[in-house]
Protein backbone atom coordinates (compact mmCIF):
# COMPACT_ATOMS: atom_id res chain seq x y z
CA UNK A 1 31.52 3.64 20.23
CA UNK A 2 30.43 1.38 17.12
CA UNK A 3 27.32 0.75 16.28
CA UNK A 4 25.52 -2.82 17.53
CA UNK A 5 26.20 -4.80 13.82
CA UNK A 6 22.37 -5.53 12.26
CA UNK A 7 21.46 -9.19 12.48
CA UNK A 8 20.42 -10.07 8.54
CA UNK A 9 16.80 -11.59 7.99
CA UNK A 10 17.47 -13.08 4.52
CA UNK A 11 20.76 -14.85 3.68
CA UNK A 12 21.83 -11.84 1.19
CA UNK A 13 23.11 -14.14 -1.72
CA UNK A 14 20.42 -16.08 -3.50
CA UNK A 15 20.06 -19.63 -2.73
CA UNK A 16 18.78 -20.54 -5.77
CA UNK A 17 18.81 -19.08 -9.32
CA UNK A 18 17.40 -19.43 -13.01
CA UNK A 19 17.20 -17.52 -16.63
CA UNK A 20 14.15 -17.79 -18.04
CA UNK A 21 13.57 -16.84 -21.74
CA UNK A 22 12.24 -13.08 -21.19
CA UNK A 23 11.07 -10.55 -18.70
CA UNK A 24 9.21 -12.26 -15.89
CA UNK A 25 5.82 -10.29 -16.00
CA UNK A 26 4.40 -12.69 -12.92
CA UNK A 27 5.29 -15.08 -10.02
CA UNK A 28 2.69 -16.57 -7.39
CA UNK A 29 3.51 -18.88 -4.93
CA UNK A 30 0.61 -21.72 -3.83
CA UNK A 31 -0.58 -21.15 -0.72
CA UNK A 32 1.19 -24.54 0.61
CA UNK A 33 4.63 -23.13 -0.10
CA UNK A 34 5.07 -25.70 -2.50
CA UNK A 35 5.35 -24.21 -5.76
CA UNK A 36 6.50 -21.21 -7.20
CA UNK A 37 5.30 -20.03 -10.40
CA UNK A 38 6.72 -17.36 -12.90
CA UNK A 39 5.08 -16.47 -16.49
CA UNK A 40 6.93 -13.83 -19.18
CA UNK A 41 6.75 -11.92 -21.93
CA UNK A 42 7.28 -14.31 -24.46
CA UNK A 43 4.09 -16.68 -23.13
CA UNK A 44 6.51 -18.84 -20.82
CA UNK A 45 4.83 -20.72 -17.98
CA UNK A 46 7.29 -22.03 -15.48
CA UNK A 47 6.27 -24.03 -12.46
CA UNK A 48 9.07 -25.07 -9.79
CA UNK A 49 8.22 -27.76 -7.08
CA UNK A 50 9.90 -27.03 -3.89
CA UNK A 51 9.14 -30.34 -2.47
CA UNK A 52 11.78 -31.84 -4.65
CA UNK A 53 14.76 -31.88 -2.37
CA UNK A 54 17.99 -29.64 -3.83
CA UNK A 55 18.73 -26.04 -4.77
CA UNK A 56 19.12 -26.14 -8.36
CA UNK A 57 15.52 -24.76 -9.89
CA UNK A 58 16.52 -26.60 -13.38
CA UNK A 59 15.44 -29.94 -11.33
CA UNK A 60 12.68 -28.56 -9.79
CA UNK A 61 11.13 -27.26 -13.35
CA UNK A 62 8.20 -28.11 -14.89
CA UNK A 63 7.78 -26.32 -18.08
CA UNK A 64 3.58 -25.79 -18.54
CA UNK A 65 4.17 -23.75 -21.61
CA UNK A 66 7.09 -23.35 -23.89
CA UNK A 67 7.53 -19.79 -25.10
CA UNK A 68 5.00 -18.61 -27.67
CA UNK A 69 6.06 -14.65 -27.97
CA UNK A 70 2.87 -13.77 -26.76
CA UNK A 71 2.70 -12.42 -22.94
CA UNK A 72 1.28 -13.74 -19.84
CA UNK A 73 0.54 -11.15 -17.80
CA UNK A 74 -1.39 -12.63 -14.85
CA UNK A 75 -1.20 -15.85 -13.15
CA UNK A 76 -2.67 -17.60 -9.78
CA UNK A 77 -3.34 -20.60 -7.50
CA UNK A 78 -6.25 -21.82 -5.76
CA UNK A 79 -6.91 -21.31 -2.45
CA UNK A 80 -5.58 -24.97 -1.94
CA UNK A 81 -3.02 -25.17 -3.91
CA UNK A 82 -4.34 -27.87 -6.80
CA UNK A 83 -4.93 -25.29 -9.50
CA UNK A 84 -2.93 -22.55 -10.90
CA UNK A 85 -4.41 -20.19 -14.18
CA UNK A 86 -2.59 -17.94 -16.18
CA UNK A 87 -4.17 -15.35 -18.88
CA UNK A 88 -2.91 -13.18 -21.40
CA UNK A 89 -2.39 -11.14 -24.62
CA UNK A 90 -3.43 -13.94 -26.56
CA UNK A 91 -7.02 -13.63 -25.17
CA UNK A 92 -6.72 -16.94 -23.54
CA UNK A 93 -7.03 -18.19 -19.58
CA UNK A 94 -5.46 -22.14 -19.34
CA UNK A 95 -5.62 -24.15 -16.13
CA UNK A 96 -3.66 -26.65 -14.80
CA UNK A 97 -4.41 -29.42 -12.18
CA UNK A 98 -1.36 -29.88 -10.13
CA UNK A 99 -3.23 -33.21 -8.33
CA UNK A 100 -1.47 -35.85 -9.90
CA UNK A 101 2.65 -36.37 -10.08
CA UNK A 102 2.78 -34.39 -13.76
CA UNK A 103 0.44 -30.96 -14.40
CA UNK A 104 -2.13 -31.48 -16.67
CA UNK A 105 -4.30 -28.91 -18.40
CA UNK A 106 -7.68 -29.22 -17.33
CA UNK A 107 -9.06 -26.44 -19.27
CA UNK A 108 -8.46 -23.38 -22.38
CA UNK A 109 -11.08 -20.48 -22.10
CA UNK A 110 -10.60 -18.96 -25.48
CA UNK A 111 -11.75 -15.31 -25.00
CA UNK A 112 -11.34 -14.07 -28.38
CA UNK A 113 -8.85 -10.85 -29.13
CA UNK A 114 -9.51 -9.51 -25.28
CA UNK A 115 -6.33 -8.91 -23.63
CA UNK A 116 -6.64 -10.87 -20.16
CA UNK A 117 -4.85 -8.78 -17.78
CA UNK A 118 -6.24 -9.44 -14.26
CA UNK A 119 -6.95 -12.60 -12.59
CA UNK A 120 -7.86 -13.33 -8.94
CA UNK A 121 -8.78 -16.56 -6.79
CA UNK A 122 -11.37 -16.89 -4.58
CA UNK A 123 -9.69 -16.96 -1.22
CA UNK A 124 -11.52 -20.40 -0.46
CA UNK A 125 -13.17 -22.07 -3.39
CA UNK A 126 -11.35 -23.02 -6.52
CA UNK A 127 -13.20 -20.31 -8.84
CA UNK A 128 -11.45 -17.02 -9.83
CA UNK A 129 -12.06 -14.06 -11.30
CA UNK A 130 -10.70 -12.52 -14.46
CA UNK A 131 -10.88 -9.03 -16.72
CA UNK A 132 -12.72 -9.47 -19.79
CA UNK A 133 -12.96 -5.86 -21.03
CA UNK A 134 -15.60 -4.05 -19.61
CA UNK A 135 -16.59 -7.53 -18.36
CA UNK A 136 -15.40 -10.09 -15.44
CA UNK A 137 -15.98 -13.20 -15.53
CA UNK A 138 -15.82 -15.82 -12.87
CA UNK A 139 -14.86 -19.47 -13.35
CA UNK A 140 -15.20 -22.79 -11.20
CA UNK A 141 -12.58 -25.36 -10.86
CA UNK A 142 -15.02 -27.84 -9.71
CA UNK A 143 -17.58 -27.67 -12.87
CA UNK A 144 -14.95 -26.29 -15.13
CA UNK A 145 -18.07 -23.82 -16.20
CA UNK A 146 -18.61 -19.76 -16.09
CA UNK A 147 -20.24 -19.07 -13.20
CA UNK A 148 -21.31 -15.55 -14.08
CA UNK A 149 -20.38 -12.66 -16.08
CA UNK A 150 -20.18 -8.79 -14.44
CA UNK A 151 -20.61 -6.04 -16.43
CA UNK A 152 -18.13 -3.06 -15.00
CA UNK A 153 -19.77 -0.61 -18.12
CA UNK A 154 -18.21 2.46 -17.26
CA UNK A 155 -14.64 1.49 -18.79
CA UNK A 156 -12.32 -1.66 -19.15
CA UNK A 157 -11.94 -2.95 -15.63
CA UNK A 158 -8.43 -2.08 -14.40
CA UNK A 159 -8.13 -4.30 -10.91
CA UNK A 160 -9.52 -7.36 -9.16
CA UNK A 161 -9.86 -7.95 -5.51
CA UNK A 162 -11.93 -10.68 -3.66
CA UNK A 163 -13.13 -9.80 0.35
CA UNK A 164 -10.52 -11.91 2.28
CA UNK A 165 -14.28 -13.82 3.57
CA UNK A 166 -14.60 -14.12 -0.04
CA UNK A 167 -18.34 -13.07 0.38
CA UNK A 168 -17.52 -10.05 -2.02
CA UNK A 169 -15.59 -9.27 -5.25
CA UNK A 170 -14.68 -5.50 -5.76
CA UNK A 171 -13.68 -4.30 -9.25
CA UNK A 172 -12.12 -1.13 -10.47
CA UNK A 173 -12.11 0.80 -13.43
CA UNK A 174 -13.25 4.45 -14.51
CA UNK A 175 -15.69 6.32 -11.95
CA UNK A 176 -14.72 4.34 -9.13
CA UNK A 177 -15.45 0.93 -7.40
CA UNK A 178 -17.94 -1.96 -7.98
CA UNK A 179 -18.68 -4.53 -5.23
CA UNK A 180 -20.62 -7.68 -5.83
CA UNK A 181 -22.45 -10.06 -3.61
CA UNK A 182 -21.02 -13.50 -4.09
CA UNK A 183 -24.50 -15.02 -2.67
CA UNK A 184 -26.38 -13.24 -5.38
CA UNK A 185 -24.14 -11.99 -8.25
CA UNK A 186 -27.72 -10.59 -9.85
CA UNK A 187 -27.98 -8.30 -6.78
CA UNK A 188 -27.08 -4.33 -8.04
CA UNK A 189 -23.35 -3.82 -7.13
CA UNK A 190 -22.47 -1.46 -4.72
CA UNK A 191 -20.40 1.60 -6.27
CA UNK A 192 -18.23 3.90 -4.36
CA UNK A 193 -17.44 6.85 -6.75
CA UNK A 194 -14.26 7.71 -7.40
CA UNK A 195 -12.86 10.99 -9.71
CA UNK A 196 -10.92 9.39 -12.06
CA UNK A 197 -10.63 5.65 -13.01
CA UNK A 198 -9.14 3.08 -10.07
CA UNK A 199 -6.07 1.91 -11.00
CA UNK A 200 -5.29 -0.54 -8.09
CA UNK A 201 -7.34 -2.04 -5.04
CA UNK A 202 -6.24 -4.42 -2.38
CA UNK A 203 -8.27 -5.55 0.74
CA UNK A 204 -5.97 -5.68 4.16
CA UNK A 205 -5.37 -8.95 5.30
CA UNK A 206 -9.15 -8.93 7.92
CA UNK A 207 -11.00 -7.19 5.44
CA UNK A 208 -11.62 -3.91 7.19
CA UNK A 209 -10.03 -1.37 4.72
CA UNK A 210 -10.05 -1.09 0.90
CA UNK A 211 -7.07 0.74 -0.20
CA UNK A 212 -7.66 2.23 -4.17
CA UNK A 213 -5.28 4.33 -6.37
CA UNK A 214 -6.38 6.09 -9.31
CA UNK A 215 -4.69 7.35 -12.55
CA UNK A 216 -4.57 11.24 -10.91
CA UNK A 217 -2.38 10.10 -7.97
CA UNK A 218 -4.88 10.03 -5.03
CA UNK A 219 -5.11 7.46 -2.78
CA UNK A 220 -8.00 6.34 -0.48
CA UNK A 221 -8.79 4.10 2.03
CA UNK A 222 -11.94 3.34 2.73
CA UNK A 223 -13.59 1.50 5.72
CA UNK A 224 -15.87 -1.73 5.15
CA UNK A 225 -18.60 -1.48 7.71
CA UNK A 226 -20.48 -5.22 7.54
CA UNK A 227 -21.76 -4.80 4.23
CA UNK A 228 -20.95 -1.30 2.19
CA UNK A 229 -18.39 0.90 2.59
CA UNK A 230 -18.13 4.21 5.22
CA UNK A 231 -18.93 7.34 4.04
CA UNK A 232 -16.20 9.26 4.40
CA UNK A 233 -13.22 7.68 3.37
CA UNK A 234 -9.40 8.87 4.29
CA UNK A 235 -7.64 10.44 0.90
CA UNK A 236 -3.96 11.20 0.33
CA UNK A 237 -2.74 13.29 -2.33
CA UNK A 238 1.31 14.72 -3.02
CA UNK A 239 2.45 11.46 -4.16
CA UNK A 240 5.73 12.09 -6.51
CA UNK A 241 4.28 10.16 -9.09
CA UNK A 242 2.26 6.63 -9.94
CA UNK A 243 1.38 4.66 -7.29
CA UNK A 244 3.23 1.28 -8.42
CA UNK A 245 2.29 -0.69 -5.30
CA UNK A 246 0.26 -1.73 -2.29
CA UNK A 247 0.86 -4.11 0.27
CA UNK A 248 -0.57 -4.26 4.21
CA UNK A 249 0.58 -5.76 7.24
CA UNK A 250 -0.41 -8.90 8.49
CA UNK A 251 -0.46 -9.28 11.99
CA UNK A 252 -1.35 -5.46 13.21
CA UNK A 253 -5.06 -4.81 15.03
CA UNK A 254 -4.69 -1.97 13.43
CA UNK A 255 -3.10 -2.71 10.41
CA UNK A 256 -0.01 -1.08 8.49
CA UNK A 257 -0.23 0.16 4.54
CA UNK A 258 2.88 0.52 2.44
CA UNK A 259 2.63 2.14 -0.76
CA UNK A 260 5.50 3.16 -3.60
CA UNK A 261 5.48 5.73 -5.51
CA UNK A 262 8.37 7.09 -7.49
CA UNK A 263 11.89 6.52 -5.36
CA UNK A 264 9.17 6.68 -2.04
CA UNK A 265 7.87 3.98 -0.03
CA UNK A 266 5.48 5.03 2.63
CA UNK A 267 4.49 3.46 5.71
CA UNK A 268 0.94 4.61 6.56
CA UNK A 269 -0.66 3.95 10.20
CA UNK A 270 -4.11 4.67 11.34
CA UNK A 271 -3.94 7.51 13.96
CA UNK A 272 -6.02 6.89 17.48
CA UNK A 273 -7.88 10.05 16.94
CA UNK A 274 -10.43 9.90 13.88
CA UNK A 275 -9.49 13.18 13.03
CA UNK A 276 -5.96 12.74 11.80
CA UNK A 277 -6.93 10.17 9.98
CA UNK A 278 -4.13 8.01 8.82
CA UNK A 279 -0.58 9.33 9.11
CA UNK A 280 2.68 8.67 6.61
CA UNK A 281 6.13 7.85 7.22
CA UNK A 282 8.86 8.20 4.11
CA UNK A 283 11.38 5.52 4.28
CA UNK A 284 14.15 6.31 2.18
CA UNK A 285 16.49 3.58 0.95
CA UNK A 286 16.09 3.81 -2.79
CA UNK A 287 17.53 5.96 -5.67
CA UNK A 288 15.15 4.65 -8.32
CA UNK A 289 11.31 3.65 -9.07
CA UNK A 290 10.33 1.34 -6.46
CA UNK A 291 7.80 -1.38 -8.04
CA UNK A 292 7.63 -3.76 -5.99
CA UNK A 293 6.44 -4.20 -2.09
CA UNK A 294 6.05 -7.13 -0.13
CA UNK A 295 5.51 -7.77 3.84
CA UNK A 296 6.38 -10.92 5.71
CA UNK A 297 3.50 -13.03 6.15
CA UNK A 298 2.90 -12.16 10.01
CA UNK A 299 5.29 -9.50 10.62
CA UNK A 300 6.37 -6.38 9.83
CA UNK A 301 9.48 -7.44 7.53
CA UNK A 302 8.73 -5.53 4.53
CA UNK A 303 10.49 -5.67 1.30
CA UNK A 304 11.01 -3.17 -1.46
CA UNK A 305 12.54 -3.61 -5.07
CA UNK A 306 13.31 -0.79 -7.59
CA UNK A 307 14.64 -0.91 -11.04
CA UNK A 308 18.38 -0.87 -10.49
CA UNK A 309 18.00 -4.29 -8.69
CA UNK A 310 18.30 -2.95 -5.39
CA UNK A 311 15.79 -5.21 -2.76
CA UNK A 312 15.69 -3.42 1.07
CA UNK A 313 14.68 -5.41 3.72
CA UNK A 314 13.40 -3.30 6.60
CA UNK A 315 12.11 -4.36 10.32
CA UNK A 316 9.34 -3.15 12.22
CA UNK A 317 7.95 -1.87 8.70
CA UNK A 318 10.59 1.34 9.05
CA UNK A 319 14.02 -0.08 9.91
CA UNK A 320 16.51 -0.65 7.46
CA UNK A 321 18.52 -3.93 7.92
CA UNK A 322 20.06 -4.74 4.53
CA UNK A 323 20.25 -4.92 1.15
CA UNK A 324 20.29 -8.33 -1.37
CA UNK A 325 22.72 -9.17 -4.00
CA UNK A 326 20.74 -9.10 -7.22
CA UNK A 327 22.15 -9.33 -10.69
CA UNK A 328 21.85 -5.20 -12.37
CA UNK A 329 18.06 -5.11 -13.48
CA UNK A 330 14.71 -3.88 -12.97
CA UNK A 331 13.08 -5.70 -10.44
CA UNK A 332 9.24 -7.04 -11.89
CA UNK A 333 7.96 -8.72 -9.55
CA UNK A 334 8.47 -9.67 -5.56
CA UNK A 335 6.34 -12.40 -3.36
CA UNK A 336 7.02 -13.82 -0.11
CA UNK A 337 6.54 -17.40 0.56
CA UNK A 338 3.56 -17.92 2.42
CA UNK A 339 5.40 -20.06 5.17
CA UNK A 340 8.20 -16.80 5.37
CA UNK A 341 11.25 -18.60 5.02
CA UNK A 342 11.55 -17.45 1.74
CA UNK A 343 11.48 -14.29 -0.55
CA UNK A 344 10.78 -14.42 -4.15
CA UNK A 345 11.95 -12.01 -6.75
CA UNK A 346 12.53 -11.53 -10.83
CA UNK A 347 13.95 -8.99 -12.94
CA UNK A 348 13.73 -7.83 -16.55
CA UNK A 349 15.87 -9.96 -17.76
CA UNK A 350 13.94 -12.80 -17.17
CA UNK A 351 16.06 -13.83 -14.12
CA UNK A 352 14.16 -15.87 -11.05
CA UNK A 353 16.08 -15.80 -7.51
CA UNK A 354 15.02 -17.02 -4.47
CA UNK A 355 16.20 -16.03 -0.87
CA UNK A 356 15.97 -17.91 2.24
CA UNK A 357 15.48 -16.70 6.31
CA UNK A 358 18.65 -15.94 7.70
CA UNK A 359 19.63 -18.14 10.63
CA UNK A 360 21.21 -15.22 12.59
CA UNK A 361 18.18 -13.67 11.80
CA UNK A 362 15.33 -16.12 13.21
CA UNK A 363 13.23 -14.58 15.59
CA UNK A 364 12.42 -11.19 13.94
CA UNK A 365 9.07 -10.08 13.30
């Protein structure tokens, strides 16, 4: 008997394409869908409005910095959508205001010889954070001022992540976690210890689990309970090698956790009983280092990306449905649009593609 033929999610050729001028080390979509932004090694800032009716990305271009052969490595949009910042090698964070018909800078922190590698919004007001160092700082949209400055102290801080209430920001670097208080920045930070330094930390989408990576390979999740963190937090260990990437669920009570690491991308579920903790599932539909991981905004359509160019669209987080067409290349960087429709991916070769929902495929979640 043949097997029932696998209704598609994503149209598997890209609807639209462009070659920017080096490897894409960022995108970000605005939370309105509207825009897409990409930033690369050579200091290019590209910003594509996808109001403007068409398919070509050439017409939908607006160039907010030519190529200077100095790297942006990090780049955002405010919670509504008017601002995006992007920060760098060259020590510098610029912001645009995307209010009027043209971008317009607005302003040029000029940070010295500090390598700016980590910038986050706040998920509501237009400030964000950024790494300075040992240092984060946190800057407002509204005064165009520093609003503070944190002091990590143990080690240059190594990731970023604001409480989805945006009541907290959380920082990583050597010996573990900081949290702030966004009320009172002044108050002591809370610090969950970890053995080595924290290499990556993302909240889930209701802000009841931190999950953190560090530099030996372990990974733990740790519960928020109101206001500081539970004291005995789930840890995973036997990873094949760096944990490259993090992404949760959306729409779960209890939420799903993907993670990559290696050729493996693991599906992680909390159990019902407390004592087995959280349990892993290996999905296998790569041959090479998986970097990327993306779920559908509320779904379970995840995405994966390696660097032979291969992109695997799965269903119900485990399911494999299919595979997109990409050009050869390691694959940099992977977002969903925030509306769905639409998946977002570059490559090392400084290629941007674009994917749209499948019409067969409507319906999925």
């Amino acid at each position: 008997m043949p097997k029932p033929k696998t209704t598609p999610i994503l149209n598997p050729k890209p609807q639209s394409q462009i070659t920017l001028s080096e490897y894409i080390t960022a995108i970000a979509w605005s939370s309105n869908s509207k825009y897409l932004a990409a930033a690369t090694a050579s200091g290019e800032l590209a910003l594509f409005d996808e109001a403007k009716v068409g398919n070509d990305l050439a017409q939908k271009l607006h160039k907010l910095q030519e190529p200077t052969e100095i790297s942006v490595d990090c780049l955002g949009f405010s919670a509504d959508g008017r601002w995006i910042a992007a920060g760098g090698q060259d020590g510098k964070v610029r912001v645009w205001d995307l209010e009027g018909e043209n971008p317009a800078i607005a302003a040029t922190l000029d940070l010295g010889k500090t390598w700016i590698e980590h910038l986050a919004w706040h998920p509501t007001r237009s400030e964000f954070a950024f790494s300075l160092g040992k240092y984060v700082q946190i800057w407002s949209a509204e005064t165009l001022d520093i609003v503070t400055t944190l002091h990590f102290e143990q080690s240059t801080v190594l990731a970023i992540a604001w409480h989805p209430s945006g009541e907290y920001l959380s920082v990583g670097g050597d010996g573990g976690i900081k949290v702030w208080t966004s009320t009172d920045w002044y108050e002591d930070p809370i610090l969950f210890e970890m053995p080595t330094a924290t290499a990556k930390i993302v909240w889930d989408r209701r802000g009841e689990y931190l999950v953190a990576s560090t530099l030996d390979n372990l990974v733990v999740v740790m519960q928020w309970i109101g206001n500081d963190f539970d004291a005995s937090p789930w840890r995973m260990q036997g990873f094949p090698g760096k944990i490259r990437s993090f992404d949760w669920s959306f729409n779960k009570t209890s939420p799903l956790l993907s993670s990559s690491s290696g050729s493996d991308v693991v599906v992680w579920e909390k159990h019902a009983d407390l004592n087995v903790g959280w349990e892993g599932e290996v999905i296998k539909g790569h041959n090479s280092v998986v970097g990327a991981i993306a779920f559908k905004p509320k779904s379970e359509v995840l995405a994966s990306a390696d660097e032979n160019g291969r992109i695997a669209i799965w269903k119900n987080a485990r399911d494999w449905v299919q595979a997109l067409e990409t050009p050869m290349g390691e694959i940099t960087a992977l977002q969903w649009q925030p509306l769905g429709k639409k998946l977002a991916a570059s490559n090392a070769d400084g290629e941007l593609m674009i994917w749209t929902e499948s019409s067969q495929g409507k319906g999925f979640r």
